[in-house]
Structures are given as C-alpha cells and as structure tokens.
Protein backbone atom coordinates (compact mmCIF):
# COMPACT_ATOMS: atom_id res chain seq x y z
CA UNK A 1 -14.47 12.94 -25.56
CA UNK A 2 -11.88 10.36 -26.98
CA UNK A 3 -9.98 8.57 -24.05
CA UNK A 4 -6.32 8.60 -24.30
CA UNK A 5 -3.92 6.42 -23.53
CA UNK A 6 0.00 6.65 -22.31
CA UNK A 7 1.99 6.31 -24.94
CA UNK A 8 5.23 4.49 -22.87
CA UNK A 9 3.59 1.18 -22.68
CA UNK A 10 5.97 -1.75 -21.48
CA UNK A 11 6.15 -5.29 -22.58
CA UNK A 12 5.05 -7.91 -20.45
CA UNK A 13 7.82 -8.73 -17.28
CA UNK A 14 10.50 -11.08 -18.07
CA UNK A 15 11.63 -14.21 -16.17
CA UNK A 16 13.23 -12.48 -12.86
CA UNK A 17 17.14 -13.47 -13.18
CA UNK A 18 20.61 -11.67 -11.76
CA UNK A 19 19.55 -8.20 -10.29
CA UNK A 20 20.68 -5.42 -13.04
CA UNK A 21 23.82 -3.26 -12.51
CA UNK A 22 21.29 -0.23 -11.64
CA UNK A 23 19.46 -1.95 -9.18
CA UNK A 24 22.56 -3.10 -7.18
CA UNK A 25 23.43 0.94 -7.39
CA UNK A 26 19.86 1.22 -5.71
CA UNK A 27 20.46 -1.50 -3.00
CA UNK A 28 23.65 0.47 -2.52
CA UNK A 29 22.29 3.89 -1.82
CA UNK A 30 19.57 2.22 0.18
CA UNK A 31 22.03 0.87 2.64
CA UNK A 32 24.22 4.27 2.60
CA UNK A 33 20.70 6.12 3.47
CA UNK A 34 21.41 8.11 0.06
CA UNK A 35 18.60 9.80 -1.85
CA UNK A 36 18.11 8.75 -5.62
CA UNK A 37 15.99 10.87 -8.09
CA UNK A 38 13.62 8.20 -9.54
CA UNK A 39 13.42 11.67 -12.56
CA UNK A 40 15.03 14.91 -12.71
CA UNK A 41 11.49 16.16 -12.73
CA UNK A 42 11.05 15.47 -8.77
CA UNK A 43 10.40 12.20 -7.98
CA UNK A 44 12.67 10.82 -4.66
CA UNK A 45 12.85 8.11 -2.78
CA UNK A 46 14.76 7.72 0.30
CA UNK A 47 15.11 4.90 3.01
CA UNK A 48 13.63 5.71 6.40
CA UNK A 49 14.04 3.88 9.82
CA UNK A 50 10.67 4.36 11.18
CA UNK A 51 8.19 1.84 10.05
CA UNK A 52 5.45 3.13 7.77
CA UNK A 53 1.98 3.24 9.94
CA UNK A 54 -0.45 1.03 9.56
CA UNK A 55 -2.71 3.38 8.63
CA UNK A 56 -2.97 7.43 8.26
CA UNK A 57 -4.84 10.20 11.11
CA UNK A 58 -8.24 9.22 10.98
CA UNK A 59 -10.62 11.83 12.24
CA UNK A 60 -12.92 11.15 15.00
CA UNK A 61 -15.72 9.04 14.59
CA UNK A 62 -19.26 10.75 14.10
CA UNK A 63 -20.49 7.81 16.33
CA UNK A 64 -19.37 4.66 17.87
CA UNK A 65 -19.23 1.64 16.07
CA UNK A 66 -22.71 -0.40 15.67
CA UNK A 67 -22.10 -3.77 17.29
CA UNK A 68 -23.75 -5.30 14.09
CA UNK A 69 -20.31 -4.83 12.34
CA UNK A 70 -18.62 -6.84 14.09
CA UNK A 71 -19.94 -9.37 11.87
CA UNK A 72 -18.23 -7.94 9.03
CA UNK A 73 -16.73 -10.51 6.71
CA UNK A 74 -13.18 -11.55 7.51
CA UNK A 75 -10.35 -9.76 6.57
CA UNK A 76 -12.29 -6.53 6.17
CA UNK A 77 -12.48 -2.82 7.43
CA UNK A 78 -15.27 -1.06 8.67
CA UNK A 79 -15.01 2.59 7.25
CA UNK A 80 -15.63 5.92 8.90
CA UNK A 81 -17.02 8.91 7.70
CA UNK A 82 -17.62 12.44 7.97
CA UNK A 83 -20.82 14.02 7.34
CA UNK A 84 -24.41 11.68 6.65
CA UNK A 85 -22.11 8.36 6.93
CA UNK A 86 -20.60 7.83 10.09
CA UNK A 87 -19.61 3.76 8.82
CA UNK A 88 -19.99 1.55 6.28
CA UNK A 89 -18.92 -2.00 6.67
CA UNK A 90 -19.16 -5.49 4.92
CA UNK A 91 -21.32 -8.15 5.50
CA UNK A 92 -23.06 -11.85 4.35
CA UNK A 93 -20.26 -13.87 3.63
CA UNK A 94 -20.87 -15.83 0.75
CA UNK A 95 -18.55 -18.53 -1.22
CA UNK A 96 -21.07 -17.71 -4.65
CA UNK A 97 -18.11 -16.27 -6.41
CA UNK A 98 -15.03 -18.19 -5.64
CA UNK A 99 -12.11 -15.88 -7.32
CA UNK A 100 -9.45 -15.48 -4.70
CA UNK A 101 -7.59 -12.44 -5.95
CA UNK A 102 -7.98 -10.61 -2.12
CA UNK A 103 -6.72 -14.48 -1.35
CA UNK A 104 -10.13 -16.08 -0.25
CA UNK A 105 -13.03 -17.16 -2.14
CA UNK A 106 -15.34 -15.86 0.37
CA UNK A 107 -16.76 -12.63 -0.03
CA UNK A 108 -20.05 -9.76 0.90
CA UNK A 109 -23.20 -10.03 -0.69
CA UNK A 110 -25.12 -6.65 1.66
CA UNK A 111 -23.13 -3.61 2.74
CA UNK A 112 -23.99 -1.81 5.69
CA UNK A 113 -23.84 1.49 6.95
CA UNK A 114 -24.97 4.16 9.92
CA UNK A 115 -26.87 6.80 7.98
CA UNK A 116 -28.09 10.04 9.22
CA UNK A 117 -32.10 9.96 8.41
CA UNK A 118 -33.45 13.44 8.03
CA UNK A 119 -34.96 13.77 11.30
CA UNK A 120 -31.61 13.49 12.69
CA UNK A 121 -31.44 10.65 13.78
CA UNK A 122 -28.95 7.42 13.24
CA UNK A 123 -29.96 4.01 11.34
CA UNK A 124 -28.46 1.28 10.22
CA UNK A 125 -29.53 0.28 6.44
CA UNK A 126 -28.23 -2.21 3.92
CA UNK A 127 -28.27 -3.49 0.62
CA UNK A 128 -28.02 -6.79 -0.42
CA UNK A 129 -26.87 -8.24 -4.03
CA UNK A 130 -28.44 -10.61 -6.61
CA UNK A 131 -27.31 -14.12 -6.37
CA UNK A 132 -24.90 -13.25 -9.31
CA UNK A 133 -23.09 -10.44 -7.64
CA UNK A 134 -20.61 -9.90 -4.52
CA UNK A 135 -18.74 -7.07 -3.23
CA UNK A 136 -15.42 -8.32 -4.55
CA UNK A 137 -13.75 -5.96 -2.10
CA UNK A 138 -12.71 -5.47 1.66
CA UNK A 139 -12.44 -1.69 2.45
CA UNK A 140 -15.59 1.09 1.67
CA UNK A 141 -14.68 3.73 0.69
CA UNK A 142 -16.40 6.98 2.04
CA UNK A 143 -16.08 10.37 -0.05
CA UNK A 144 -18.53 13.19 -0.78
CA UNK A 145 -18.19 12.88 -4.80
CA UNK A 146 -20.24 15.26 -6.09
CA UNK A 147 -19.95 17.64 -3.26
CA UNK A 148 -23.93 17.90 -2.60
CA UNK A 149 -23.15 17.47 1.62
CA UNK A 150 -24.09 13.89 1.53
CA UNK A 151 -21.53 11.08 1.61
CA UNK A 152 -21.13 8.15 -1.14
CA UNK A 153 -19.69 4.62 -0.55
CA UNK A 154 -17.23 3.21 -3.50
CA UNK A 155 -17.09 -0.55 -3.27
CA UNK A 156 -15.74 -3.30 -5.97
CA UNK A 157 -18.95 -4.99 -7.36
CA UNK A 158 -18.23 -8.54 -9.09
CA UNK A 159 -21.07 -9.91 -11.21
CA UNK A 160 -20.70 -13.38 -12.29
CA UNK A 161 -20.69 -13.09 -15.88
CA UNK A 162 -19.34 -9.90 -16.57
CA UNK A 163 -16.26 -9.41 -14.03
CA UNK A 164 -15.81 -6.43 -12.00
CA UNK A 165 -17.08 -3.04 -11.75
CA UNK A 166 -16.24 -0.12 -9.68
CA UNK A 167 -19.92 0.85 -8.04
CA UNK A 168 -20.97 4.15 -6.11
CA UNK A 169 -23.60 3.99 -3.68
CA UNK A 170 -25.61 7.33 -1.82
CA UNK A 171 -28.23 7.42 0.76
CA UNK A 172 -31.58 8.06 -0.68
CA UNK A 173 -34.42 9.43 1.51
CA UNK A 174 -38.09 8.75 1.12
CA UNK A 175 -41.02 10.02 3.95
CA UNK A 176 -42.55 6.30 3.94
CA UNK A 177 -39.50 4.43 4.46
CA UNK A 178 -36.40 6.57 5.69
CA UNK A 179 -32.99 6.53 4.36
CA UNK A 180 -31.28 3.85 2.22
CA UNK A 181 -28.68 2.94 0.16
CA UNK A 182 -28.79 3.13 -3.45
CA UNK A 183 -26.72 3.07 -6.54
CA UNK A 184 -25.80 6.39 -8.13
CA UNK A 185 -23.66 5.24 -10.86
CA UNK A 186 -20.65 2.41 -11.81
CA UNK A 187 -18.27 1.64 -14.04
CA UNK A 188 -18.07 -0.28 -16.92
CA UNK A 189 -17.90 -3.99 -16.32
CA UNK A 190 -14.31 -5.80 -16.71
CA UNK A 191 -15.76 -8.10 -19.25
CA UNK A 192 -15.48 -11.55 -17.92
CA UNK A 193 -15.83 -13.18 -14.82
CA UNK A 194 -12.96 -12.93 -12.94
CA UNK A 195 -11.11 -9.65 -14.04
CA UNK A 196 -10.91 -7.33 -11.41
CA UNK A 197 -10.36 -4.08 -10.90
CA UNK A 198 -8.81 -1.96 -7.40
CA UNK A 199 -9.68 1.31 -6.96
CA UNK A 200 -6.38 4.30 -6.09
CA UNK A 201 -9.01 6.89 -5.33
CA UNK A 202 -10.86 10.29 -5.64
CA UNK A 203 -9.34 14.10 -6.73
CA UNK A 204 -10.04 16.57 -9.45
CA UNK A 205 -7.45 15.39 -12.32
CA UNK A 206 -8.39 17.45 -15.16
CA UNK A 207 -9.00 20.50 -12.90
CA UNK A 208 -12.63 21.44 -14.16
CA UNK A 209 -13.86 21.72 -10.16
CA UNK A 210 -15.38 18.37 -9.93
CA UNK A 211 -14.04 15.19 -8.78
CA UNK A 212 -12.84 12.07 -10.73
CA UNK A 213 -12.14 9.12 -9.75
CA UNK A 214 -9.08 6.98 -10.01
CA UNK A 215 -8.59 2.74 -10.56
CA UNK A 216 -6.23 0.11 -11.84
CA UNK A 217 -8.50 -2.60 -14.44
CA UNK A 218 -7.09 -5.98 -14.04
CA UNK A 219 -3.63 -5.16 -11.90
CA UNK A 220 -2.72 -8.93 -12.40
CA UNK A 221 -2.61 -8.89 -16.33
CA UNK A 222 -1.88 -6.33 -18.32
CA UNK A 223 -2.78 -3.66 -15.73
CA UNK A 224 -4.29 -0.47 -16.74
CA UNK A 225 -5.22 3.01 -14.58
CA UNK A 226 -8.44 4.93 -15.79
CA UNK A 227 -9.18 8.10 -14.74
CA UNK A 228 -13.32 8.59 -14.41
CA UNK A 229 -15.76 11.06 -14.69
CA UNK A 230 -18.49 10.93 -12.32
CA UNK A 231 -21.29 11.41 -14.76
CA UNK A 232 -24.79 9.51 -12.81
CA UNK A 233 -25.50 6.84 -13.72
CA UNK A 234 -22.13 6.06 -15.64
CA UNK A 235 -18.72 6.21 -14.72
CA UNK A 236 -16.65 7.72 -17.90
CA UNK A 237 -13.53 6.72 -18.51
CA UNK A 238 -11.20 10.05 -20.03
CA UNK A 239 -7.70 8.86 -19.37
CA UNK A 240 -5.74 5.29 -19.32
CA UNK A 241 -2.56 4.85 -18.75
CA UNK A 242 -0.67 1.01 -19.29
CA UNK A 243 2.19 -1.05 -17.21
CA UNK A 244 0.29 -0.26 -13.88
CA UNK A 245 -0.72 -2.26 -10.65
CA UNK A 246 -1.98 -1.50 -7.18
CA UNK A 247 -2.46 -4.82 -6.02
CA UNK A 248 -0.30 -8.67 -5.70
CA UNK A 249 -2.72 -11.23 -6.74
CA UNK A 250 -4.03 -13.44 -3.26
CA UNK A 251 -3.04 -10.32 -1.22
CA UNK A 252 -5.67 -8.58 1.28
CA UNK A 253 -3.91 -5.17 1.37
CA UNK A 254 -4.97 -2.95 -1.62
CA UNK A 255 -3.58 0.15 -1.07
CA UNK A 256 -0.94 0.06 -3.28
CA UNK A 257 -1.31 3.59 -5.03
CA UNK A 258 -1.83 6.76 -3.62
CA UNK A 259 -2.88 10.28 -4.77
CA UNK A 260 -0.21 13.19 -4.14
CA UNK A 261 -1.25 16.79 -4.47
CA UNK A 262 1.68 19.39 -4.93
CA UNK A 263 1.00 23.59 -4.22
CA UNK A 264 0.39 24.56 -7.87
CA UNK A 265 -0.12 21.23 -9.83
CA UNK A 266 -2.83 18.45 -10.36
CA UNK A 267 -3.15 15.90 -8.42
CA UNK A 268 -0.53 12.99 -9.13
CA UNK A 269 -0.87 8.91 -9.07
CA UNK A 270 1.98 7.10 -7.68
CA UNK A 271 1.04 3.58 -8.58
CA UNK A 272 3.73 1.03 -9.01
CA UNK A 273 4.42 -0.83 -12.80
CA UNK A 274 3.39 -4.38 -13.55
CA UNK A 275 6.23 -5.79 -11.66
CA UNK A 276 5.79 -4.18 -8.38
CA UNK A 277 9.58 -3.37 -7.91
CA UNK A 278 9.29 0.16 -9.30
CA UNK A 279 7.34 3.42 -9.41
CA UNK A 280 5.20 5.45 -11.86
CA UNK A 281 4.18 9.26 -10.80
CA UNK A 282 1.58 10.12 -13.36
CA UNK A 283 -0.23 13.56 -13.85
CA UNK A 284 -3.25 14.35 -16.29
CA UNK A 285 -2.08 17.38 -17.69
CA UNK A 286 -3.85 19.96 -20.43
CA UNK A 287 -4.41 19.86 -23.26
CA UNK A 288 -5.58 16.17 -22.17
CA UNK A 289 -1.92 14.49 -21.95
CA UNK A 290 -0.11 12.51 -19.14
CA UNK A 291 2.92 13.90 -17.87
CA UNK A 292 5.26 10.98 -16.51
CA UNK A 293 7.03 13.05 -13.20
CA UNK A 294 9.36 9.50 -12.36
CA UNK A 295 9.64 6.23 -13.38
CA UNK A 296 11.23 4.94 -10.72
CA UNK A 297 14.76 2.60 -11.19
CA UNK A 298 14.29 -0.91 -9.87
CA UNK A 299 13.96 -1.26 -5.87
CA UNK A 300 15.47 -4.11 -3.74
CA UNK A 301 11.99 -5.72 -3.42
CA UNK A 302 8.51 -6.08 -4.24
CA UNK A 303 6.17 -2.71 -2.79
CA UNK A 304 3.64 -4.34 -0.22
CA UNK A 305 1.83 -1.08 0.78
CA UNK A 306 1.70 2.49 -0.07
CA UNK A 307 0.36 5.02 2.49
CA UNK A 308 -0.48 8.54 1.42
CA UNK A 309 1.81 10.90 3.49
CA UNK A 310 2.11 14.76 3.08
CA UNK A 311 3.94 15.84 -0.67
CA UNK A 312 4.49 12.09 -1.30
CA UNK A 313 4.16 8.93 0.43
CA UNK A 314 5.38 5.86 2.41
CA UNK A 315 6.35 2.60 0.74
CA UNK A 316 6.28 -0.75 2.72
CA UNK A 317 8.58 -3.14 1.05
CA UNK A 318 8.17 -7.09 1.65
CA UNK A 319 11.24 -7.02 3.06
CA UNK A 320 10.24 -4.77 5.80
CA UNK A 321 12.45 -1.86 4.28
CA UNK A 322 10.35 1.80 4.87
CA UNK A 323 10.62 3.97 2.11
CA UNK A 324 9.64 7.64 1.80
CA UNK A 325 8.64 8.79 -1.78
CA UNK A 326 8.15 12.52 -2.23
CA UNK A 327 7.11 14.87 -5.38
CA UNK A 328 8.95 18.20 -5.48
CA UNK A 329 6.91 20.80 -7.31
C-alpha cells in the first residue's frame, strides 16, 4: 500500500523577529479570555485559569509498586497497567549512547516489568540490550495492541549505528522458564545515529478495527508524523504527514501530542508544527487522505505540554499560560 504524504508541507522556520499582526490579535483575545477558531472546521482554543494537571485519572494500580523500581533511571516514569502488566519501568543507566535530546546522555539499557505468569501469580522480568542499543526514552508505554488480553510495552529503542526505532515488547510464556519479555515487532530504524523519533500514541486511524500506532520521526529537523500498522514483526508505515513536532530538543517531557476522538469521526492528532508556537489537528480520512481540521494561528509562546482531556485537550505554555484546545464534530 503506497504511503502518502500531506501535501501542505512548510518551509523550514525563519529567524524569530517582531511578533506578526495576527499573533498580537491572539495575545489580545488571550488576555480578553476570548475564544479564537484555529479553522472554521472546529478547532478552538481558549485560555483557562486552572493549571493543566500534571498528569490525567490514572486507574488503580493492579499491584503496588515493586521496590526494585525505585532504581529506575533518573528522570523517568514507572508505568501502570491494566490487565497481564501491572508496571513497567526503566532501568541500567548507561552513558553508551551519549545523545542528549531528553537533555542527558544517560540512558536504560534493561526494562522491567511485573508480569502476570500463568499460574497467577506476579514476577518481575527484564530485558536487557546489546552494548549498541539503549532505550532512548523515559516513559513505557502500556497498551493492549492487538487486542489478544495481554498487554504490550512501546519504548524508544536507539541502536548506535542506525538511530532510533519505535519497539513493541509482549510477555511470552514458556512451562520451563515462566513469563518474559520479548519483542513483537518495531519500526523502521531512523537511519543514523542520533535521529530520534517520540511516539503520540495508539487508536484505530483508518477505521479497519485494529489499532495503529502514531509517532513524530526526528521532531528536531524536519519533523515528520507516521501513522503505523501493527503488522508482527514490522511496524508499517501508511500515512506521513510534514511540519510536525512533539518534542523541544534537551527537554524530558514528551507529551507534546495527543489523540482526540470525536462521536462519529476518526481519531484526530493534535501535534504542534515545527516551531512549537502553533497547532496542527490532523485526521486520516478515506479514501486514504488527511483532512487538516485547524492549523492553528501563532500563540504567545512556545507549547511545553499537551495533556489529553475529553473532546480536545490541555496546552501548557512556557509561560505558564493554560490553554484548552477542543475539536467540535
């Protein structure tokens, strides 16, 4: 299937100078508390007093906490799940691939987790990486991909040659030695050490029942969403889309894009252009075309976080301004 690409690519940012007339409009109705459509098709975004959270409603944890993660490497999240997975963490800090785009040079080479075994019970496993690959990442991400009842783990595998790829690990189960963690499929590599890749998440984006999932490749230069079909043992990229990024180079957050499901529609990406000041709401439409719901006019400052709220989201700004972005059907 040929992979196609949005056709309103940008050129590369220009020196930053005076703020546009347009954006001091924006600054304007962000004082006044004024709604602005970002697109007549139903993209808004409207100042809020309330500071975003820190993080959204987590459910409660299958079990606690296994005191082993608290040697997680620094900086990172331990991750909770739902069904085989109750938490998946990062571990064996290692300075073997010094790129610094989550700002440090150190970074995993195991992940851990608290698997269900068969019998029942809990265990912690792990799996460790060759000495010329790290978990370029600082968040696991837990999701049931391909809907079997077991859990996954989606982590940002750097090897030392070929840059980054987006990796998805199950639990495997054998009678001699119990459950572990192995890889189910991954991405294609970036292509040279280095390049990076963050991933915005998991949905059904071409609405054929099974899920896809969603990343920015290389959000510092020339940044580029790719949708993904989960096909073991590859990763298949069906959709990219240009003048994208979810992440500020030396920056630990990386939730910078979120995944907005209106009644009636696919599932859109908000994910911020090249320059973080503004907003893209893309949706993967049929016959296999994007559908650009806002392209958002120039905000006051750069986007530090975006958390996934109901119908839209809530945008962090750096300088502490709370924005809430919402897609009308």
């Amino acid at each position: 299937m040929p992979v196609a690409t949005h056709p309103h690519s940008r050129p590369p940012p220009r020196a930053r100078g005076p703020l546009p007339f347009g954006a001091w409009v924006w600054v304007f109705l962000l004082a006044i508390g004024q709604p602005l459509d970002a697109n007549a098709m139903g993209l808004t975004v409207v100042p809020q007093a309330q500071a975003c959270p820190r993080e959204a409603n987590a459910a409660p944890a299958l079990q606690p906490l296994p005191e082993q993660a608290a040697q997680r490497i620094a900086d990172s999240q331990a991750a909770a799940g739902r069904h085989d997975v109750a938490w998946a963490w990062l571990g064996s800090p290692t300075l073997r691939y010094p790129h610094r785009a989550l700002g440090s040079p150190t970074h995993a080479a195991s992940v851990h987790a608290l698997v269900r075994s068969r019998s029942g019970s809990w265990q912690v496993v792990e799996l460790r990486l060759p000495l010329h690959r790290v978990y370029e990442d600082r968040v696991p991400r837990i999701v049931d991909i391909d809907r079997d009842g077991s859990e996954e783990i989606l982590l940002v595998e750097a090897d030392a040659i070929k840059g980054a790829s987006l990796v998805v690990l199950g639990v495997g189960h054998t009678a001699e030695n119990g459950p572990a963690l192995v890889e189910r499929a991954r991405s294609a590599f970036a292509g040279s050490p280095f390049r990076w890749l963050n991933p915005v998440g998991v949905d059904d984006f071409d609405a054929d029942g099974r899920l896809d999932l969603a990343l920015v490749l290389t959000p510092h230069v020339g940044g580029e969403l790719q949708l993904l079909h989960y096909r073991p043992p590859a990763l298949v990229p069906f959709a990219r889309a240009l003048d994208v990024s979810n992440h500020r180079m030396g920056a630990v957050e990386q939730a910078l894009a979120v995944i907005v499901q209106v009644q009636g529609q696919r599932p859109t990406v908000v994910v911020p252009d090249m320059t973080l000041r503004a907003l893209h709401a893309l949706r993967w439409d049929a016959p296999g075309r994007w559908t650009e719901l806002g392209d958002g006019m120039p905000l006051p400052d750069r986007i530090e976080r975006l958390l996934p709220q109901p119908g839209g989201a809530c945008a962090t700004l750096a300088n502490g301004q709370s924005l809430r972005v919402t897609l009308a059907p």
